[in-house]
Protein backbone atom coordinates (compact mmCIF):
# COMPACT_ATOMS: atom_id res chain seq x y z
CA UNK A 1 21.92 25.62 18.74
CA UNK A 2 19.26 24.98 21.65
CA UNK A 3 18.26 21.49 21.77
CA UNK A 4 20.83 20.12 19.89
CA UNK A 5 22.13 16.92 21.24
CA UNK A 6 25.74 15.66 21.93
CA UNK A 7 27.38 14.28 19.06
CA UNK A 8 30.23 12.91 20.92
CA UNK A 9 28.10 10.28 22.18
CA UNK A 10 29.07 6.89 21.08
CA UNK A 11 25.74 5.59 20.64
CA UNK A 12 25.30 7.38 17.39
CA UNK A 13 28.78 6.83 16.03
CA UNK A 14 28.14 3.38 16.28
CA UNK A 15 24.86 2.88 14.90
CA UNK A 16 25.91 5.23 12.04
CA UNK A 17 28.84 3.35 11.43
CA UNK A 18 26.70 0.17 11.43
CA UNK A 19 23.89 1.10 9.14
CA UNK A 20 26.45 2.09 6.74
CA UNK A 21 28.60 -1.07 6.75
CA UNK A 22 25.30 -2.83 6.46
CA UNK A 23 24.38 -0.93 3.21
CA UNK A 24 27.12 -2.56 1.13
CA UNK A 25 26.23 -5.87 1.54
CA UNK A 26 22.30 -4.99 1.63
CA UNK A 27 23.23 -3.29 -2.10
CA UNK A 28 24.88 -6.15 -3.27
CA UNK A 29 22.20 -8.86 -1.93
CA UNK A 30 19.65 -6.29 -4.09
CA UNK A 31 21.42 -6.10 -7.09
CA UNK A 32 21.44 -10.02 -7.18
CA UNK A 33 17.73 -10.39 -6.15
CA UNK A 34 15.74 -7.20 -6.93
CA UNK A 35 12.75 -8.68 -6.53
CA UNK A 36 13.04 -9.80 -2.52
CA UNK A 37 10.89 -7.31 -1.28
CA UNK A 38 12.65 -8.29 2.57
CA UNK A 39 16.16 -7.14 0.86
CA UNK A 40 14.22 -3.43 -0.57
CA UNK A 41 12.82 -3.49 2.97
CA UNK A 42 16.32 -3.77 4.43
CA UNK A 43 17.87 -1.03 2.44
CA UNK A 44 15.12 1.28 2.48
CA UNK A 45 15.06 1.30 6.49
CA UNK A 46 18.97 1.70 6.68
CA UNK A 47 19.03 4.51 4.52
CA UNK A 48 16.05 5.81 6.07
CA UNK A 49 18.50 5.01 9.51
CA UNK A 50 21.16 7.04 8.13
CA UNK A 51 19.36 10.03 7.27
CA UNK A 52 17.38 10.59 10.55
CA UNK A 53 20.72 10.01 12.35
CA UNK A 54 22.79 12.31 10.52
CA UNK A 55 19.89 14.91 11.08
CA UNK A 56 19.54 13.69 15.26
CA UNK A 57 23.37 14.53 15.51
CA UNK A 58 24.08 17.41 12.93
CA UNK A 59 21.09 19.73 13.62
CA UNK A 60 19.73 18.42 17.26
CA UNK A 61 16.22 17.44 18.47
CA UNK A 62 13.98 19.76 16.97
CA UNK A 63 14.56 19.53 13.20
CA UNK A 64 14.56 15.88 13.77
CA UNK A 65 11.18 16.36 15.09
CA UNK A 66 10.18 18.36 11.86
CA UNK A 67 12.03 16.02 9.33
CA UNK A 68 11.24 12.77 10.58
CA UNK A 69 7.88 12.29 8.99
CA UNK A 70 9.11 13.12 5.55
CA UNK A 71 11.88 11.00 5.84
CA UNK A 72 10.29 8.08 7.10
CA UNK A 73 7.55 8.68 4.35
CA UNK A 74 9.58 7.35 1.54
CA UNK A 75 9.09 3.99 3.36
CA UNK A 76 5.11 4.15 2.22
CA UNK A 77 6.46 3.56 -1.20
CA UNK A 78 8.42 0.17 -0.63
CA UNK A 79 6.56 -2.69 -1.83
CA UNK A 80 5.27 -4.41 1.07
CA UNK A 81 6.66 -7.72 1.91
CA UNK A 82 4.60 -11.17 0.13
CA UNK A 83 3.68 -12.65 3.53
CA UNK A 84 1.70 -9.30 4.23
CA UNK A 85 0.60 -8.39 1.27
CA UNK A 86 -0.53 -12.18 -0.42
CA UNK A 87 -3.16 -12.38 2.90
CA UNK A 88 -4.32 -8.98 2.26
CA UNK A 89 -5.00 -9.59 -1.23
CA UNK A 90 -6.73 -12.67 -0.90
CA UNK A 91 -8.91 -11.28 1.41
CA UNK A 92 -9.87 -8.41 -0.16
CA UNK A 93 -10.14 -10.32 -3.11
CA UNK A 94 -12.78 -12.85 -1.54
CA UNK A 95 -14.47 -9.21 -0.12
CA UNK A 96 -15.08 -7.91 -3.22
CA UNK A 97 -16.37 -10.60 -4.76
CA UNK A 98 -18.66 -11.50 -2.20
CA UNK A 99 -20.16 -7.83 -1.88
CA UNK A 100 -20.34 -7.85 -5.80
CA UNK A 101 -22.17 -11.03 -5.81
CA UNK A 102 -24.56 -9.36 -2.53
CA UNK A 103 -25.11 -6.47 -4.96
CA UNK A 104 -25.93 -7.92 -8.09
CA UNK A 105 -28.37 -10.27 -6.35
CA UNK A 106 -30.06 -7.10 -5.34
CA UNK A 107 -30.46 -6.16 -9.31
CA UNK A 108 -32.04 -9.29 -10.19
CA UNK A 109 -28.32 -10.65 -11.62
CA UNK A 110 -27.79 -14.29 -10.26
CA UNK A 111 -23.87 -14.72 -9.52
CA UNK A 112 -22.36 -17.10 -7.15
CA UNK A 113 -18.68 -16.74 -5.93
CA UNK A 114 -15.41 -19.74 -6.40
CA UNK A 115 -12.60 -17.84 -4.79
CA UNK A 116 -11.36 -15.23 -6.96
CA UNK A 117 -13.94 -16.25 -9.78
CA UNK A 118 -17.60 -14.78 -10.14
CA UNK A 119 -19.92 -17.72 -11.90
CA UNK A 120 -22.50 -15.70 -13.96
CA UNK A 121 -25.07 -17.31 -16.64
CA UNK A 122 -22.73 -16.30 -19.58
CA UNK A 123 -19.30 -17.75 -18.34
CA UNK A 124 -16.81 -16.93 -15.42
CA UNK A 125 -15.07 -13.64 -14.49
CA UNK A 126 -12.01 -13.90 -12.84
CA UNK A 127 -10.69 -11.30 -10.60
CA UNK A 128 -6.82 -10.77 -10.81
CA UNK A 129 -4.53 -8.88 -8.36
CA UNK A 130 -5.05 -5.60 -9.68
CA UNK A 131 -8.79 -6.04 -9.18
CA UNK A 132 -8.38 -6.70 -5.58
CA UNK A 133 -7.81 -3.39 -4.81
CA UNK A 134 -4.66 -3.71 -3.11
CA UNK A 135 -3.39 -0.85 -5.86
CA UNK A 136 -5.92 2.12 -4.45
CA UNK A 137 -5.36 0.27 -1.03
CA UNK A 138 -1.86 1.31 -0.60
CA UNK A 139 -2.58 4.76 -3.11
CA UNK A 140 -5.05 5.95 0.02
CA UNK A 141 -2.57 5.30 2.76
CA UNK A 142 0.36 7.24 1.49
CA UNK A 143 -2.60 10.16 0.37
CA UNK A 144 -4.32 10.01 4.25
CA UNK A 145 -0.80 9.84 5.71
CA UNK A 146 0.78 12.98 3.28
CA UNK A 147 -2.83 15.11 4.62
CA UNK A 148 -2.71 13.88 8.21
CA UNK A 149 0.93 15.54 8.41
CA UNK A 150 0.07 18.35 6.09
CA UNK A 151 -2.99 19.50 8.12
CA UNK A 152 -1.42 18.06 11.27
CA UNK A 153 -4.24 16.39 12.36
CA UNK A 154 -4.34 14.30 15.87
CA UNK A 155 -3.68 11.08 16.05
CA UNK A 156 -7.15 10.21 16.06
CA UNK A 157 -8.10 12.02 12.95
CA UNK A 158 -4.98 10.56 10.71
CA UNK A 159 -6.69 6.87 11.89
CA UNK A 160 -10.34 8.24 10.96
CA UNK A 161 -8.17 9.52 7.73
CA UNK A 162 -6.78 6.38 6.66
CA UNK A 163 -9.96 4.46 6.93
CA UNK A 164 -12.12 6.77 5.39
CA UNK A 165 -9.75 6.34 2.61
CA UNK A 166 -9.98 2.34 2.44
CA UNK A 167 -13.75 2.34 2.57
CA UNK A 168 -13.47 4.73 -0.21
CA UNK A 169 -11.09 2.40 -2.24
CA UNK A 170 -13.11 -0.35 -1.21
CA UNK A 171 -16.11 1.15 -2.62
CA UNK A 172 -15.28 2.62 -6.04
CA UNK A 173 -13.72 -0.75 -5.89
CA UNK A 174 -16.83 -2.66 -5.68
CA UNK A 175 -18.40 0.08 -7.85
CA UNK A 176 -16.18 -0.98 -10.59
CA UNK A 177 -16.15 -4.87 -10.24
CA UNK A 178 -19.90 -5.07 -9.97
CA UNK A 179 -20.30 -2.89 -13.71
CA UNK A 180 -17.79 -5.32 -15.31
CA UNK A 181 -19.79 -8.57 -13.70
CA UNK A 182 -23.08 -6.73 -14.92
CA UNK A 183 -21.71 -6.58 -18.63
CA UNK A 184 -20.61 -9.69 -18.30
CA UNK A 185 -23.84 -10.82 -17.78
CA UNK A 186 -25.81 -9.33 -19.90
CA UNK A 187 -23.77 -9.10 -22.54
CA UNK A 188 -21.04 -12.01 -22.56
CA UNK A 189 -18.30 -12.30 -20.67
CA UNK A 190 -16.00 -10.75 -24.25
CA UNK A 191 -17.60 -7.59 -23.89
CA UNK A 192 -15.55 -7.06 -19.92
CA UNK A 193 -11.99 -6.94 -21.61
CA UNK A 194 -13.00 -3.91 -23.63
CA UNK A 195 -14.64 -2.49 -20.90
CA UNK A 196 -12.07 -3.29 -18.41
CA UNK A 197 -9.44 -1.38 -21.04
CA UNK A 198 -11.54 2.06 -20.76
CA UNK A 199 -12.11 1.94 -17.20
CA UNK A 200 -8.20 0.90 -16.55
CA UNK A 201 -6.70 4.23 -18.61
């Protein structure tokens, strides 16, 4: 096959062999703590290894070329380690609620921000991880990524891709957070759980 590279080099034996005597003990660690996101990281990139190795030696430069974005796309869907993803949240937390507050002053509602907590004159609303946006955060990435590839779009374009897609998340975002701070305001802070259960489904 044209293209295809030498398998008798060394190189990949050994970094073959290595990923896959690191897998057992990556497994194990896992199975003990399947909550460390470092540990899902860990396996996910050495079976990720594996694969695109097997596919470099077995079937050469070219199909690597073609199968190396799928492959390496299952990594979108690992859940990102804490000491990223705790900063990211908190600040998009403290985003939102400071553009909600910005907005509502703009309809006449006075609000004033305490961290992840909007003060309105009928009690507090509290704004949780799932309300930072960090869910439709990551849902846009792995969407902008899947169309950048499936279009095969420059560089340039994927990047304009992927943020179009956060301002968009941070938008409907705000969209929603500022209706639920509105009820709560006008109609008592109650009246957001139901509320927040039909927007949620």
């Amino acid at each position: 096959v044209t293209g295809r590279l030498p398998t008798r080099r060394p190189i990949f034996y050994f970094l073959a062999g290595l990923l896959a005597f690191l897998f057992a003990p990556t497994r194990l660690i896992q199975e003990a703590n399947p909550e460390w996101r470092l540990v899902s990281w860990a396996l996910a990139l050495e079976v990720v290894g594996l694969t695109l190795l097997l596919i470099y030696m077995m079937l050469g430069r070219e199909w690597l070329k073609r199968l190396a974005f799928p492959v390496a796309y299952f990594l979108v869907a690992v859940p990102w380690p804490s000491f990223f993803e705790i900063p990211l949240i908190q600040g998009l937390t403290r985003a939102d609620a400071g553009a909600t507050v910005e907005l509502l002053g703009w309809l006449g509602i006075p609000a004033m921000p305490h961290g992840n907590v909007i003060e309105v004159a009928t009690g507090d609303v509290g704004i949780d991880e799932a309300c930072s946006g960090i869910r439709s955060f990551q849902a846009t990435l792995m969407i902008s990524l899947f169309l950048g590839e499936f279009y095969s779009l420059s560089g340039f374009r994927r990047s304009v891709l992927c943020l179009a897609g956060f301002a968009l998340s941070f938008f409907f975002n705000l969209g929603r957070m500022s209706l639920l701070v509105w009820v709560a305001a006008r109609k008592g802070v109650a009246a957001v759980t139901l509320l927040h259960a039909a927007i949620s489904r």
